[in-house]
PDB file of N, CA and C in Angstrom:
ATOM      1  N   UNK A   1     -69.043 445.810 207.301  1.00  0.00           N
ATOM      2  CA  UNK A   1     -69.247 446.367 208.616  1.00  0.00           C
ATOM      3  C   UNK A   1     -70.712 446.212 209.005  1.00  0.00           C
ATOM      4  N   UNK A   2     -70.664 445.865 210.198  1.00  0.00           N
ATOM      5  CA  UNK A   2     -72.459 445.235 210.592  1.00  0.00           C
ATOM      6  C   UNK A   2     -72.959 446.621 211.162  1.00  0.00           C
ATOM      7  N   UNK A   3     -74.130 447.030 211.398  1.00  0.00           N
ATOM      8  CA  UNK A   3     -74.585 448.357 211.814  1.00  0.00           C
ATOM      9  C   UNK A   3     -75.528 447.950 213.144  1.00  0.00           C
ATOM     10  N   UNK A   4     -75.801 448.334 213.885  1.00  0.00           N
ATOM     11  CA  UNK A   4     -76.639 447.981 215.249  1.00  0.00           C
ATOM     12  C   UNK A   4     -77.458 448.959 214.796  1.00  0.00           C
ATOM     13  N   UNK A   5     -79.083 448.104 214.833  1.00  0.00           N
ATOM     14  CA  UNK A   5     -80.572 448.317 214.437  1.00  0.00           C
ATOM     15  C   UNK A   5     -81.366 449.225 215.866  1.00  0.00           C
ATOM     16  N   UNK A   6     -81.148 449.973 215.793  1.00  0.00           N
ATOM     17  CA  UNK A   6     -82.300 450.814 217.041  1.00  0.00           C
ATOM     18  C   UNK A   6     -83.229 449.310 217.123  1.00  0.00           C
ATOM     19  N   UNK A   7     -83.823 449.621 218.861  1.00  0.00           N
ATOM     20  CA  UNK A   7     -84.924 449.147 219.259  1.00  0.00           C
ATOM     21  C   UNK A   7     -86.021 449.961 218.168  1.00  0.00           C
ATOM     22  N   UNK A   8     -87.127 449.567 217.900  1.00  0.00           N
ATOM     23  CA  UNK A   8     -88.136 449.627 217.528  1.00  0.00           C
ATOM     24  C   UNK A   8     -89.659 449.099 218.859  1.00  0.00           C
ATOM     25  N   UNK A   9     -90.548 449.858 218.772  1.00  0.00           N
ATOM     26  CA  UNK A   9     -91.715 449.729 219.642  1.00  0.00           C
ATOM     27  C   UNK A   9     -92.630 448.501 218.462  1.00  0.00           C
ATOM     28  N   UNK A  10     -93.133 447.814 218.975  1.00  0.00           N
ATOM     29  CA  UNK A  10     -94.054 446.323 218.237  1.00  0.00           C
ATOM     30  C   UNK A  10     -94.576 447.207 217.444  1.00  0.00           C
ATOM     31  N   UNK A  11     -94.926 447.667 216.184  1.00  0.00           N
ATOM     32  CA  UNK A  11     -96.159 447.994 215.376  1.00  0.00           C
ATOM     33  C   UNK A  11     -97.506 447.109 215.480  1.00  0.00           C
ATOM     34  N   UNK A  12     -97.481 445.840 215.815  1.00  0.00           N
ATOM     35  CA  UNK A  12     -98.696 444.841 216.105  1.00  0.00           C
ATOM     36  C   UNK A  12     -99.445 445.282 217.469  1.00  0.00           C
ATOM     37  N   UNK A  13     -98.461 444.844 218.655  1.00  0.00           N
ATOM     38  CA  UNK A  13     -99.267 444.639 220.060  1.00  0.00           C
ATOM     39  C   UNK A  13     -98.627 446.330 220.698  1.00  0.00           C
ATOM     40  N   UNK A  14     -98.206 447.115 220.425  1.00  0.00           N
ATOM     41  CA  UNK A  14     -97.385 448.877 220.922  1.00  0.00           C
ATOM     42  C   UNK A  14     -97.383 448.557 222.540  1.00  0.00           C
ATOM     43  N   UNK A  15     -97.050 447.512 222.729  1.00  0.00           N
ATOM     44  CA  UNK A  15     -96.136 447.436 223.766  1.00  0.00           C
ATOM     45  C   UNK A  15     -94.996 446.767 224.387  1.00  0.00           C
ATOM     46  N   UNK A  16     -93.519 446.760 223.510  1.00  0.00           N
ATOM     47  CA  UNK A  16     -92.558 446.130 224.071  1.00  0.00           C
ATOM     48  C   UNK A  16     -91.698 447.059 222.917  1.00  0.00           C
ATOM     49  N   UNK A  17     -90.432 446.726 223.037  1.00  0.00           N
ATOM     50  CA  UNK A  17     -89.546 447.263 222.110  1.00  0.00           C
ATOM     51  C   UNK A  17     -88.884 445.779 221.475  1.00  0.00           C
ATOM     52  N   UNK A  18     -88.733 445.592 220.375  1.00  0.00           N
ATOM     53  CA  UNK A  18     -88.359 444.665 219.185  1.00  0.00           C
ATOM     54  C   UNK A  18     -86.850 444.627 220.153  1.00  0.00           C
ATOM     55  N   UNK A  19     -86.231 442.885 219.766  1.00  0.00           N
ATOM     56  CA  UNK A  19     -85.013 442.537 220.444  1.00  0.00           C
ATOM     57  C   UNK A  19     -84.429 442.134 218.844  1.00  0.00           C
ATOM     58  N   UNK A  20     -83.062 442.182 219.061  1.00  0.00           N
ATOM     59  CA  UNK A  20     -82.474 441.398 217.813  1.00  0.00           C
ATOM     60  C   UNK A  20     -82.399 439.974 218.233  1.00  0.00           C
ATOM     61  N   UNK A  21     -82.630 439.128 217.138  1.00  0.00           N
ATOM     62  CA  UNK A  21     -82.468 437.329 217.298  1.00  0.00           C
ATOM     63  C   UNK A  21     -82.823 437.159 215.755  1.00  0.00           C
ATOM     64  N   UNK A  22     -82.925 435.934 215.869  1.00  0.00           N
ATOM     65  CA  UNK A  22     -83.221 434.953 214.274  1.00  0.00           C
ATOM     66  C   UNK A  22     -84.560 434.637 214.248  1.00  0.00           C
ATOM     67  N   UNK A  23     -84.778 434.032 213.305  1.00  0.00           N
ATOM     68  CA  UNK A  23     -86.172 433.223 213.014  1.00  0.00           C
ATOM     69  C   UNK A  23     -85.905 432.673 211.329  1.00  0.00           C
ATOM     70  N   UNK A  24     -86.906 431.655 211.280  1.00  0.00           N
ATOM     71  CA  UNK A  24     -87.071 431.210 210.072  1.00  0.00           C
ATOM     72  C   UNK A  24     -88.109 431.790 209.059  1.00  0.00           C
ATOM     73  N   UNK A  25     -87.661 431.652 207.858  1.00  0.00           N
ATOM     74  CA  UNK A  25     -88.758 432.483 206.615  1.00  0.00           C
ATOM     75  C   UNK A  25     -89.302 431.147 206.098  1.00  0.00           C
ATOM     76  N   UNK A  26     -90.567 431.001 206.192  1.00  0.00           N
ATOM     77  CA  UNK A  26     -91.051 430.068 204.774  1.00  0.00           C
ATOM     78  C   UNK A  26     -91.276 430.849 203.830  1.00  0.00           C
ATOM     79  N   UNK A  27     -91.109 430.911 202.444  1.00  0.00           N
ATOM     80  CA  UNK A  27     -91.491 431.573 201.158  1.00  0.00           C
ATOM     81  C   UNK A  27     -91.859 430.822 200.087  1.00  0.00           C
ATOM     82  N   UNK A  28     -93.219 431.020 199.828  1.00  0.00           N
ATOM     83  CA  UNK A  28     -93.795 430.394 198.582  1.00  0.00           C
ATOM     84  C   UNK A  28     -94.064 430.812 197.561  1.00  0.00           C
ATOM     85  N   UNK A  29     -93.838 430.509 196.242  1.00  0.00           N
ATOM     86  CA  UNK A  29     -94.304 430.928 195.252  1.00  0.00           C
ATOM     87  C   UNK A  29     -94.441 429.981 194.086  1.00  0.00           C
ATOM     88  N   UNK A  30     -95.940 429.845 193.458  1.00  0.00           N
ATOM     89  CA  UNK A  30     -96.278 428.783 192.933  1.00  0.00           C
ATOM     90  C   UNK A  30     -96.012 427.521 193.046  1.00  0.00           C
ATOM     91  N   UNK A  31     -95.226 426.717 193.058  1.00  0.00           N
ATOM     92  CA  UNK A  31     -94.934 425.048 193.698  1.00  0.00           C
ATOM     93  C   UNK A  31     -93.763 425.301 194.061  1.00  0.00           C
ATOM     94  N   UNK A  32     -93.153 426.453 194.432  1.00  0.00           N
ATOM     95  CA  UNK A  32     -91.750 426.443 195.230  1.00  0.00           C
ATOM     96  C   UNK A  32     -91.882 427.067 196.760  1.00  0.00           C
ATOM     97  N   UNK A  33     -91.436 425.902 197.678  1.00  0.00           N
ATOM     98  CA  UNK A  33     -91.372 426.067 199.321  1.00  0.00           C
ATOM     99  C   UNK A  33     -90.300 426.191 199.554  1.00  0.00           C
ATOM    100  N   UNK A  34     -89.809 427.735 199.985  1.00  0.00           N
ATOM    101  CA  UNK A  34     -88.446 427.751 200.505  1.00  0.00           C
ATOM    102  C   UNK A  34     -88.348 428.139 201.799  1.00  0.00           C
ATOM    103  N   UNK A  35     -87.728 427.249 202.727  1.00  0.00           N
ATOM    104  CA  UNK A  35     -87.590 427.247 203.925  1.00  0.00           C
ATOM    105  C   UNK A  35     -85.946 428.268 204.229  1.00  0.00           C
ATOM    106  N   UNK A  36     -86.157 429.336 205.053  1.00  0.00           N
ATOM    107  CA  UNK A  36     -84.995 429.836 205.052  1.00  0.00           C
ATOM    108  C   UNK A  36     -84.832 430.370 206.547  1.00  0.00           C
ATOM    109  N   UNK A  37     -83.567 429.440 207.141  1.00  0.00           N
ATOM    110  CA  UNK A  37     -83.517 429.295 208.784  1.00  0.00           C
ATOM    111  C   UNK A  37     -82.248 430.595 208.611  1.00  0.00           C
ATOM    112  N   UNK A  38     -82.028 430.616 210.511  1.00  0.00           N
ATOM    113  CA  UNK A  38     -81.357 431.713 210.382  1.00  0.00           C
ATOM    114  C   UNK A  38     -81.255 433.282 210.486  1.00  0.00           C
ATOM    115  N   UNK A  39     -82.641 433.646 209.695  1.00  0.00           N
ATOM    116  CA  UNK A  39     -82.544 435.077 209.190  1.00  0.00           C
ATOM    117  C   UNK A  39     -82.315 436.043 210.123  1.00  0.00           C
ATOM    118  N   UNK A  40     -81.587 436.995 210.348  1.00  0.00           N
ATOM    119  CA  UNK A  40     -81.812 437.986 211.296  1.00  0.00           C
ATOM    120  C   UNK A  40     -83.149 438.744 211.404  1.00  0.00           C
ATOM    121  N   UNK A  41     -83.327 439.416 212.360  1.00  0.00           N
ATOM    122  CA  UNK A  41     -84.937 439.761 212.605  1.00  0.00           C
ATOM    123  C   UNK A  41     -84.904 440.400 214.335  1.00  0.00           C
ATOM    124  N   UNK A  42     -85.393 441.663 214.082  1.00  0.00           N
ATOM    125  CA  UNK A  42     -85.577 442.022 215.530  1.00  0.00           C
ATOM    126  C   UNK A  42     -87.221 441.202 215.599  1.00  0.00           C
ATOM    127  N   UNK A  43     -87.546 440.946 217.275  1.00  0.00           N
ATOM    128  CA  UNK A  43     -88.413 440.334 217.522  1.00  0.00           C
ATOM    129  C   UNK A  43     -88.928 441.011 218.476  1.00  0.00           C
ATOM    130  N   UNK A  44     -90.605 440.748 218.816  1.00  0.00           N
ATOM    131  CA  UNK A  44     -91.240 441.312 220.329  1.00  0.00           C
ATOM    132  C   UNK A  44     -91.355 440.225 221.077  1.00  0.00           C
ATOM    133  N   UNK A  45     -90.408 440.565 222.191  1.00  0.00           N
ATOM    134  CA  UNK A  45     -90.864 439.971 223.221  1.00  0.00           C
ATOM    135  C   UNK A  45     -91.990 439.436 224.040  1.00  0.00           C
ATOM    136  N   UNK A  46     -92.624 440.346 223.472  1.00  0.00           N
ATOM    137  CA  UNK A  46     -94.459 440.124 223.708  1.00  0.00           C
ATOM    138  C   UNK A  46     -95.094 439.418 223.028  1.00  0.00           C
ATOM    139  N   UNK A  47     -95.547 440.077 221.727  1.00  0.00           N
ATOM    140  CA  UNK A  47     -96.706 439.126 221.015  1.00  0.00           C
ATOM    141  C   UNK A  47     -95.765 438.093 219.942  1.00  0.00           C
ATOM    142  N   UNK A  48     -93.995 438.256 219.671  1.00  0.00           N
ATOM    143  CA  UNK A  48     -93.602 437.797 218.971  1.00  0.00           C
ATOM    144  C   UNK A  48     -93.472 437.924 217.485  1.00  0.00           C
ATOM    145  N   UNK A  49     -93.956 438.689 217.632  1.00  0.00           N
ATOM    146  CA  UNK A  49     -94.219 439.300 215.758  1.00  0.00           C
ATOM    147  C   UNK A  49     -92.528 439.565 215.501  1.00  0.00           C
ATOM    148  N   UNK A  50     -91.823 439.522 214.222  1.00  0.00           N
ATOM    149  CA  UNK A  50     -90.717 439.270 213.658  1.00  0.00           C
ATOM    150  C   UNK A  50     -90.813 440.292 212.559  1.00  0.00           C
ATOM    151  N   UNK A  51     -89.655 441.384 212.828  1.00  0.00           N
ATOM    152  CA  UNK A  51     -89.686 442.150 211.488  1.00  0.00           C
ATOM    153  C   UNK A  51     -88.116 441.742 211.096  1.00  0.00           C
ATOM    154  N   UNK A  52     -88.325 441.966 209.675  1.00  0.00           N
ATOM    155  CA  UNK A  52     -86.694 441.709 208.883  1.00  0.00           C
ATOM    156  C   UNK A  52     -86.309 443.390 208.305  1.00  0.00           C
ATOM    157  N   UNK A  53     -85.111 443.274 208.229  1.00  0.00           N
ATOM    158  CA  UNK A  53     -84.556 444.966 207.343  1.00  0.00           C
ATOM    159  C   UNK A  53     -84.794 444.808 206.370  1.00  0.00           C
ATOM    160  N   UNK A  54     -84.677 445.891 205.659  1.00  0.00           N
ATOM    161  CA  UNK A  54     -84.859 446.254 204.100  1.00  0.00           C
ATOM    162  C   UNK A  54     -83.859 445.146 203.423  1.00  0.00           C
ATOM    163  N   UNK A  55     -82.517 445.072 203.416  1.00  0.00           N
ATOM    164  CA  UNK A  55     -81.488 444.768 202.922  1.00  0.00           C
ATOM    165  C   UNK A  55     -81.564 443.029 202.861  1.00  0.00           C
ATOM    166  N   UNK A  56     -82.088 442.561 204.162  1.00  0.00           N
ATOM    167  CA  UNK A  56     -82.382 441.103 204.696  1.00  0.00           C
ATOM    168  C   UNK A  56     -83.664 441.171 203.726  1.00  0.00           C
ATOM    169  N   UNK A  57     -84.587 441.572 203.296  1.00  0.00           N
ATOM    170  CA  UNK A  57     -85.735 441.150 202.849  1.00  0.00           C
ATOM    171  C   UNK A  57     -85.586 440.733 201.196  1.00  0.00           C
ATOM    172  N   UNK A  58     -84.250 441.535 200.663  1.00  0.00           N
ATOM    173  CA  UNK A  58     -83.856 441.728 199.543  1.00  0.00           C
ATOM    174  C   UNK A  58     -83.447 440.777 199.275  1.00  0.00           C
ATOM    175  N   UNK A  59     -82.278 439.900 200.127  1.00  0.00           N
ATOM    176  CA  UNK A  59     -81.675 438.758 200.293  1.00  0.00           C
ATOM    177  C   UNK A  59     -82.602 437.237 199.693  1.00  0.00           C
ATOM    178  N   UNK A  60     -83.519 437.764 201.250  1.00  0.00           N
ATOM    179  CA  UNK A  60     -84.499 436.187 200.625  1.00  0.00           C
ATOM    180  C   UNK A  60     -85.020 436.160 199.228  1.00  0.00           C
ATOM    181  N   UNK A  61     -85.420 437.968 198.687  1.00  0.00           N
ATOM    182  CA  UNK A  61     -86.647 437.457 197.480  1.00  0.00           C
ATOM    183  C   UNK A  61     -85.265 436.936 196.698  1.00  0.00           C
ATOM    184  N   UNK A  62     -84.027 437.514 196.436  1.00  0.00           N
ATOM    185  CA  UNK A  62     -83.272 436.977 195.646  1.00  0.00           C
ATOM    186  C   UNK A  62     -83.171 435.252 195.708  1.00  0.00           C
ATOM    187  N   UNK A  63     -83.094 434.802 197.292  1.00  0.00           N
ATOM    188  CA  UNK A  63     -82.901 433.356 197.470  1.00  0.00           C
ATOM    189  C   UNK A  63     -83.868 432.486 196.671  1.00  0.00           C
ATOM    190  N   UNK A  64     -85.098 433.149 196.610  1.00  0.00           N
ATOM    191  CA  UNK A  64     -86.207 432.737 196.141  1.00  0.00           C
ATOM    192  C   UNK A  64     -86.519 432.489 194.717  1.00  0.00           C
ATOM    193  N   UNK A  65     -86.041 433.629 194.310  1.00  0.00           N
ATOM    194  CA  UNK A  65     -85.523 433.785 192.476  1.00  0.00           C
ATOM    195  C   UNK A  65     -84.638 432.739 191.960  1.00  0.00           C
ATOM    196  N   UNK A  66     -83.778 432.363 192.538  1.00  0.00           N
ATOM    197  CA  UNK A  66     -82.575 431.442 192.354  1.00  0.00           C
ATOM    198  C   UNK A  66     -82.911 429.965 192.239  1.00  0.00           C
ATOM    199  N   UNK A  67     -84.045 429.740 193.689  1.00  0.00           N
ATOM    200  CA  UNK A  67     -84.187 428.718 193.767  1.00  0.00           C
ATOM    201  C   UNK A  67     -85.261 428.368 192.782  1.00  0.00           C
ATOM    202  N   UNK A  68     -86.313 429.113 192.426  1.00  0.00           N
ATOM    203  CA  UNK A  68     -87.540 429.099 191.251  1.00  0.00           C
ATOM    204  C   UNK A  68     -86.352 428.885 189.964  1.00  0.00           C
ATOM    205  N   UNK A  69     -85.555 429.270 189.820  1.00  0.00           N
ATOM    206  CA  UNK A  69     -84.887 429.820 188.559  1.00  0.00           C
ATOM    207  C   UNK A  69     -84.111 428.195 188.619  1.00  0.00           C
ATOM    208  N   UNK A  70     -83.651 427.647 189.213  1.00  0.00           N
ATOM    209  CA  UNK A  70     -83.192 426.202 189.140  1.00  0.00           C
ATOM    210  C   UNK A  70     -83.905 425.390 189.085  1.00  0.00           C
ATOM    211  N   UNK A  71     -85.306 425.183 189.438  1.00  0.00           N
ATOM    212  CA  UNK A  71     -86.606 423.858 189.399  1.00  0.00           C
ATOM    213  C   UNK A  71     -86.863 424.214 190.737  1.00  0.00           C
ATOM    214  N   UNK A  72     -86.492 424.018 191.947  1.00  0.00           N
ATOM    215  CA  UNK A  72     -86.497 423.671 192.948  1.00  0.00           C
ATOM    216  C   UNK A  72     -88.101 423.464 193.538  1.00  0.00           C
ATOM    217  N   UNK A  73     -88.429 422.616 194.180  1.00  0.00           N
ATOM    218  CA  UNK A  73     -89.550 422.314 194.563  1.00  0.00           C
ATOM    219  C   UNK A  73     -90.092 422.708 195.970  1.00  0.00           C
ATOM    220  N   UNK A  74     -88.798 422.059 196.722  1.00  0.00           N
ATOM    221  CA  UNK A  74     -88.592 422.200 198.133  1.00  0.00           C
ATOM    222  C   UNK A  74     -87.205 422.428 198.892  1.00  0.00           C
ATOM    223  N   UNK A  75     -86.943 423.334 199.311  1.00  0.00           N
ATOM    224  CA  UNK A  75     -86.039 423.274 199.838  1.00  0.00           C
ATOM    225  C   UNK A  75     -85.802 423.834 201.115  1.00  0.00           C
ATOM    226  N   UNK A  76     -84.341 423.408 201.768  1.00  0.00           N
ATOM    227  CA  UNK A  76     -84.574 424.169 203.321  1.00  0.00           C
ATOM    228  C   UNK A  76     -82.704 425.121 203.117  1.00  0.00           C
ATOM    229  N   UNK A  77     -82.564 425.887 203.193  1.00  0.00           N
ATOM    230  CA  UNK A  77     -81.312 426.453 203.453  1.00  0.00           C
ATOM    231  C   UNK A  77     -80.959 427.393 204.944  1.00  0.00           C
ATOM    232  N   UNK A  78     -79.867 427.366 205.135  1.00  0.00           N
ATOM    233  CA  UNK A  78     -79.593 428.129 206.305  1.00  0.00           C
ATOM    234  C   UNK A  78     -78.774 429.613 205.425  1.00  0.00           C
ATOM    235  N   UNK A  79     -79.211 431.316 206.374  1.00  0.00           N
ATOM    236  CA  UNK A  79     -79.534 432.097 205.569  1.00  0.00           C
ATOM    237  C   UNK A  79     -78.208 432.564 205.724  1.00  0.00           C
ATOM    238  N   UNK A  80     -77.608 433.142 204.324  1.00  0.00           N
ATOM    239  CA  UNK A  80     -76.155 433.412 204.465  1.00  0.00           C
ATOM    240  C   UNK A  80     -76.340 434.945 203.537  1.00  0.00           C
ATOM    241  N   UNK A  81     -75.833 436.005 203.897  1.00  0.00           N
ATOM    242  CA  UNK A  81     -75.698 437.577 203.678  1.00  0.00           C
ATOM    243  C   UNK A  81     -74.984 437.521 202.176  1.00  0.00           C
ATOM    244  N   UNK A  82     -75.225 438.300 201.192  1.00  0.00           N
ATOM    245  CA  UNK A  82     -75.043 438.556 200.165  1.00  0.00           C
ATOM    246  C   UNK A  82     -73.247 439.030 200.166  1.00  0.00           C
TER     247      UNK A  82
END
């Protein structure tokens, strides 16, 4: 069951209220570039700043673990919910 995220006010620019949409994560760690399209993310309309949920943030470091944990060097994935 999906839950609808309250607006949130920008913590960066405190003036707009955060929209829901996507964006992409780059995540690096030591020689691993993981490109991760997709992600959910409320956004400001204003300055654009992108926050992710708790649960979504959990997601990527795992994506990230997985992909370090196989060799991976570079990669690009589109972001799919646990």
């Amino acid at each position: 069951m999906k839950r609808e995220v309250p607006a949130m006010k920008c913590v960066i620019c405190k003036q707009a209220d955060t929209r829901p949409g996507t964006t992409t994560v780059t995540l690096e760690r030591d020689t691993l570039t993981l490109v991760v399209k997709g992600v959910p993310a409320r956004i400001c309309p204003n300055c654009g700043e992108e926050y992710v949920e708790e649960d979504v943030g959990t997601r990527l470091l795992e994506l990230v673990e997985q992909a370090a944990n196989a060799g991976v060097q570079v990669e690009v994935r589109q972001f799919v919910a646990a």
